[in-house]
C-alpha atoms as a PDB file:
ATOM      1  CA  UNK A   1      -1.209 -15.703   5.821  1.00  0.00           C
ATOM      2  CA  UNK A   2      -1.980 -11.792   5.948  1.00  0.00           C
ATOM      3  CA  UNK A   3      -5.498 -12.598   4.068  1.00  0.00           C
ATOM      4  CA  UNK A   4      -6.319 -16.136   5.714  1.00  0.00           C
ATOM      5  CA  UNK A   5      -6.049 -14.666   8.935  1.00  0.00           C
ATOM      6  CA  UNK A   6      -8.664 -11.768   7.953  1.00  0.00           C
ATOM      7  CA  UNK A   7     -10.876 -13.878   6.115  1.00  0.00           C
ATOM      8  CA  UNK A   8     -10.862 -16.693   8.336  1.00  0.00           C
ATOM      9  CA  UNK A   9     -10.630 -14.932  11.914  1.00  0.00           C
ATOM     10  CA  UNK A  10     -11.005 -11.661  11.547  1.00  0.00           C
ATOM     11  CA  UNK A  11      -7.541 -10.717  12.418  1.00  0.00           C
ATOM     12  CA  UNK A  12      -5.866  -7.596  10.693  1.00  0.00           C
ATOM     13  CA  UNK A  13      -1.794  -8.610  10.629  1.00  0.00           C
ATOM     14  CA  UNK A  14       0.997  -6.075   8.726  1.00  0.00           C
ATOM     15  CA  UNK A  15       2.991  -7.956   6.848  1.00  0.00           C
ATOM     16  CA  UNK A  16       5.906  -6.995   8.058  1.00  0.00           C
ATOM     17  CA  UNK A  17       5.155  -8.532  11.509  1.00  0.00           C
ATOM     18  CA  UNK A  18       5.159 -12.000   9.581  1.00  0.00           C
ATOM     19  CA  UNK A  19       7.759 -14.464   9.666  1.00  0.00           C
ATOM     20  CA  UNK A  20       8.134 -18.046   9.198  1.00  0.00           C
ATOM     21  CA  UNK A  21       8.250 -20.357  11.884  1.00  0.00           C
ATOM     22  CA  UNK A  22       8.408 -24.059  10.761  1.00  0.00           C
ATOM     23  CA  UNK A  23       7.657 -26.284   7.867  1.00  0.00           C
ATOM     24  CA  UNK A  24       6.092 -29.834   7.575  1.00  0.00           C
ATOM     25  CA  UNK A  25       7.030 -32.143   4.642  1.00  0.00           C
ATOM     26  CA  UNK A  26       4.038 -34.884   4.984  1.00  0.00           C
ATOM     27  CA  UNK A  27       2.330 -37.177   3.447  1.00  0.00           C
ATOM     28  CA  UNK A  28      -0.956 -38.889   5.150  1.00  0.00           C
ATOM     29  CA  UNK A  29      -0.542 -42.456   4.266  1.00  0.00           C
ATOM     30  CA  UNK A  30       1.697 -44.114   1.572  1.00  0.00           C
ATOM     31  CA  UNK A  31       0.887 -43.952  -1.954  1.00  0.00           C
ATOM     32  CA  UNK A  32      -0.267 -40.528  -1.405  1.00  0.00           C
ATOM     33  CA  UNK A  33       0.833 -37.267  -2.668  1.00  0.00           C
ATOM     34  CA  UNK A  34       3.371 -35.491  -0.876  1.00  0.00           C
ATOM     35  CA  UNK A  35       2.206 -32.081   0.560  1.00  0.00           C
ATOM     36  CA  UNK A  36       4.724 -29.095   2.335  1.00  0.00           C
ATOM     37  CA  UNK A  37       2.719 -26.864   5.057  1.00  0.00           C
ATOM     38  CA  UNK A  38       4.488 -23.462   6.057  1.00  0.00           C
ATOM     39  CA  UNK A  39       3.604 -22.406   9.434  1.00  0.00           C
ATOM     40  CA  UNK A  40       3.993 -18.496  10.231  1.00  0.00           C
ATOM     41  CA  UNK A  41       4.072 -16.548  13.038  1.00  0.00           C
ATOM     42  CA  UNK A  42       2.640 -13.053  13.240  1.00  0.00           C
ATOM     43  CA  UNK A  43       4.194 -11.038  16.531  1.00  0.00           C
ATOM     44  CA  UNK A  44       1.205  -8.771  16.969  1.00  0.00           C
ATOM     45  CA  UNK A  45      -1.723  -8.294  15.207  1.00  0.00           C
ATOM     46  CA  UNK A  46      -4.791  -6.094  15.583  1.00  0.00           C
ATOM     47  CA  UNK A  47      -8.878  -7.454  16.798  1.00  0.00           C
ATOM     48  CA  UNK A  48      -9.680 -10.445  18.405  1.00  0.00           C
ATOM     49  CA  UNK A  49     -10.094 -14.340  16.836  1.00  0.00           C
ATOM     50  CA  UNK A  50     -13.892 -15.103  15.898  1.00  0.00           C
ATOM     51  CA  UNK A  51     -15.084 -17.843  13.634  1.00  0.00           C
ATOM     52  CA  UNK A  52     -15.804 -16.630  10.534  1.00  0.00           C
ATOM     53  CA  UNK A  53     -16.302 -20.268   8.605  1.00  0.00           C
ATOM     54  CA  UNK A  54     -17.759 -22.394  10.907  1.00  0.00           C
ATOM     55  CA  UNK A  55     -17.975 -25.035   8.339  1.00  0.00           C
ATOM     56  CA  UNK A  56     -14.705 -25.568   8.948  1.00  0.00           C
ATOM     57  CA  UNK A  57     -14.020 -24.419  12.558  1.00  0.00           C
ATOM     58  CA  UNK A  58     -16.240 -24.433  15.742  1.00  0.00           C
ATOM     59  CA  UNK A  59     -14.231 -22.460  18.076  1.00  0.00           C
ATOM     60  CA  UNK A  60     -11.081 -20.284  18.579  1.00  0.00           C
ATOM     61  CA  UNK A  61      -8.914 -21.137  21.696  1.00  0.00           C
ATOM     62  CA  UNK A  62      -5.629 -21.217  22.921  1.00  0.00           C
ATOM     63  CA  UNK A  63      -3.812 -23.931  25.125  1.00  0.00           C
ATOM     64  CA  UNK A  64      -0.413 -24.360  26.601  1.00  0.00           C
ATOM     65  CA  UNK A  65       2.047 -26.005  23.896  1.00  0.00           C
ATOM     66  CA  UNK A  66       2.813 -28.793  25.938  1.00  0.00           C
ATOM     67  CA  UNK A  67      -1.210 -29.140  27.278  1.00  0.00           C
ATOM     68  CA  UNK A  68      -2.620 -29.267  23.093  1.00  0.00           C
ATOM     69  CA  UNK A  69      -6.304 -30.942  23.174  1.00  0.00           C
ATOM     70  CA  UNK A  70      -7.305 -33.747  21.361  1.00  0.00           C
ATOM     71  CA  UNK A  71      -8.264 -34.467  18.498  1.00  0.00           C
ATOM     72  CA  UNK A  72      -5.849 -32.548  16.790  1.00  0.00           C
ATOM     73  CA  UNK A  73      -4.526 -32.243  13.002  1.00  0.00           C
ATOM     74  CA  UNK A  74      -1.222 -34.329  13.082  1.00  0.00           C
ATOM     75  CA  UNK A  75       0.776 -31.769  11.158  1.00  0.00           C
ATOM     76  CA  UNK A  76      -0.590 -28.996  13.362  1.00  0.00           C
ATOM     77  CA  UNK A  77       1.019 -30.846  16.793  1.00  0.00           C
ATOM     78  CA  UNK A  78       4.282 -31.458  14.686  1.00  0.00           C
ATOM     79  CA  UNK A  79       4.898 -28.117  14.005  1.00  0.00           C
ATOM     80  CA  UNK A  80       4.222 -26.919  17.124  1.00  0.00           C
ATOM     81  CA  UNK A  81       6.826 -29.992  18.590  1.00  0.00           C
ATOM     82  CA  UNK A  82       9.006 -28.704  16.078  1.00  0.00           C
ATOM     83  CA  UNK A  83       8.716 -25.187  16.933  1.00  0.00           C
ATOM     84  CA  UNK A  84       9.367 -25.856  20.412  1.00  0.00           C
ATOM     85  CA  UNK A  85      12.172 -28.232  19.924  1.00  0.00           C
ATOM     86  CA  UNK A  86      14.346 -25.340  17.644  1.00  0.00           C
ATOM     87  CA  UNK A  87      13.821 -27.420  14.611  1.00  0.00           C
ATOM     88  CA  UNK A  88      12.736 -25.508  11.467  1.00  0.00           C
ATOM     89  CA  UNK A  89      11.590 -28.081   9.402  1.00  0.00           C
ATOM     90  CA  UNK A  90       9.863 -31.439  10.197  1.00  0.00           C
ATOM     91  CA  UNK A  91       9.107 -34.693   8.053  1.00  0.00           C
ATOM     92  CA  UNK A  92       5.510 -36.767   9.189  1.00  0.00           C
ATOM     93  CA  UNK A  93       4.441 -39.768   7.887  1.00  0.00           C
ATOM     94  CA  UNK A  94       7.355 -41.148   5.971  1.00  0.00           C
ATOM     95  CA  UNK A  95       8.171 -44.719   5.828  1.00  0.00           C
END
């Protein structure tokens, strides 16, 4: 998380100010393969969010949790549901 968040938005984070704050056990449709995403949350961090692959990302911005914009990656709002809700873990997409 330490190095994505450099690479990707320029943000400098010690890794002791890391911690995990949810996981998602999804798969996208069935017959697919099974994927875990581990969501962290740094507590401070140093330098401000720019785009730094726009191939992959447009813009940087930050909404209320309960106000998230659309479109939006369905894993992303479940861990932030989860998050809010207390739960550490979350399962999407299971039948």
């Amino acid at each position: 998380m330490v190095r994505e968040a450099q690479e990707e938005a320029g943000l400098l984070i010690d890794p002791a100010d890391v911690e995990l704050a949810h996981v998602v056990h999804m798969v996208d449709k069935p017959g697919d393969q099974p994927r875990i995403g581990f969501v962290f949350r740094a507590r401070q961090w140093t330098g401000t969010p720019e785009v730094r692959e726009p191939d992959r990302c447009v813009s940087w911005g930050w909404w209320p949790a309960g106000a998230l914009p659309e479109p939006i990656v369905p894993y992303t709002r479940a861990a932030i549901e989860g998050i809010r809700a207390g739960r550490p873990y979350t399962e999407l997409g299971w039948t």
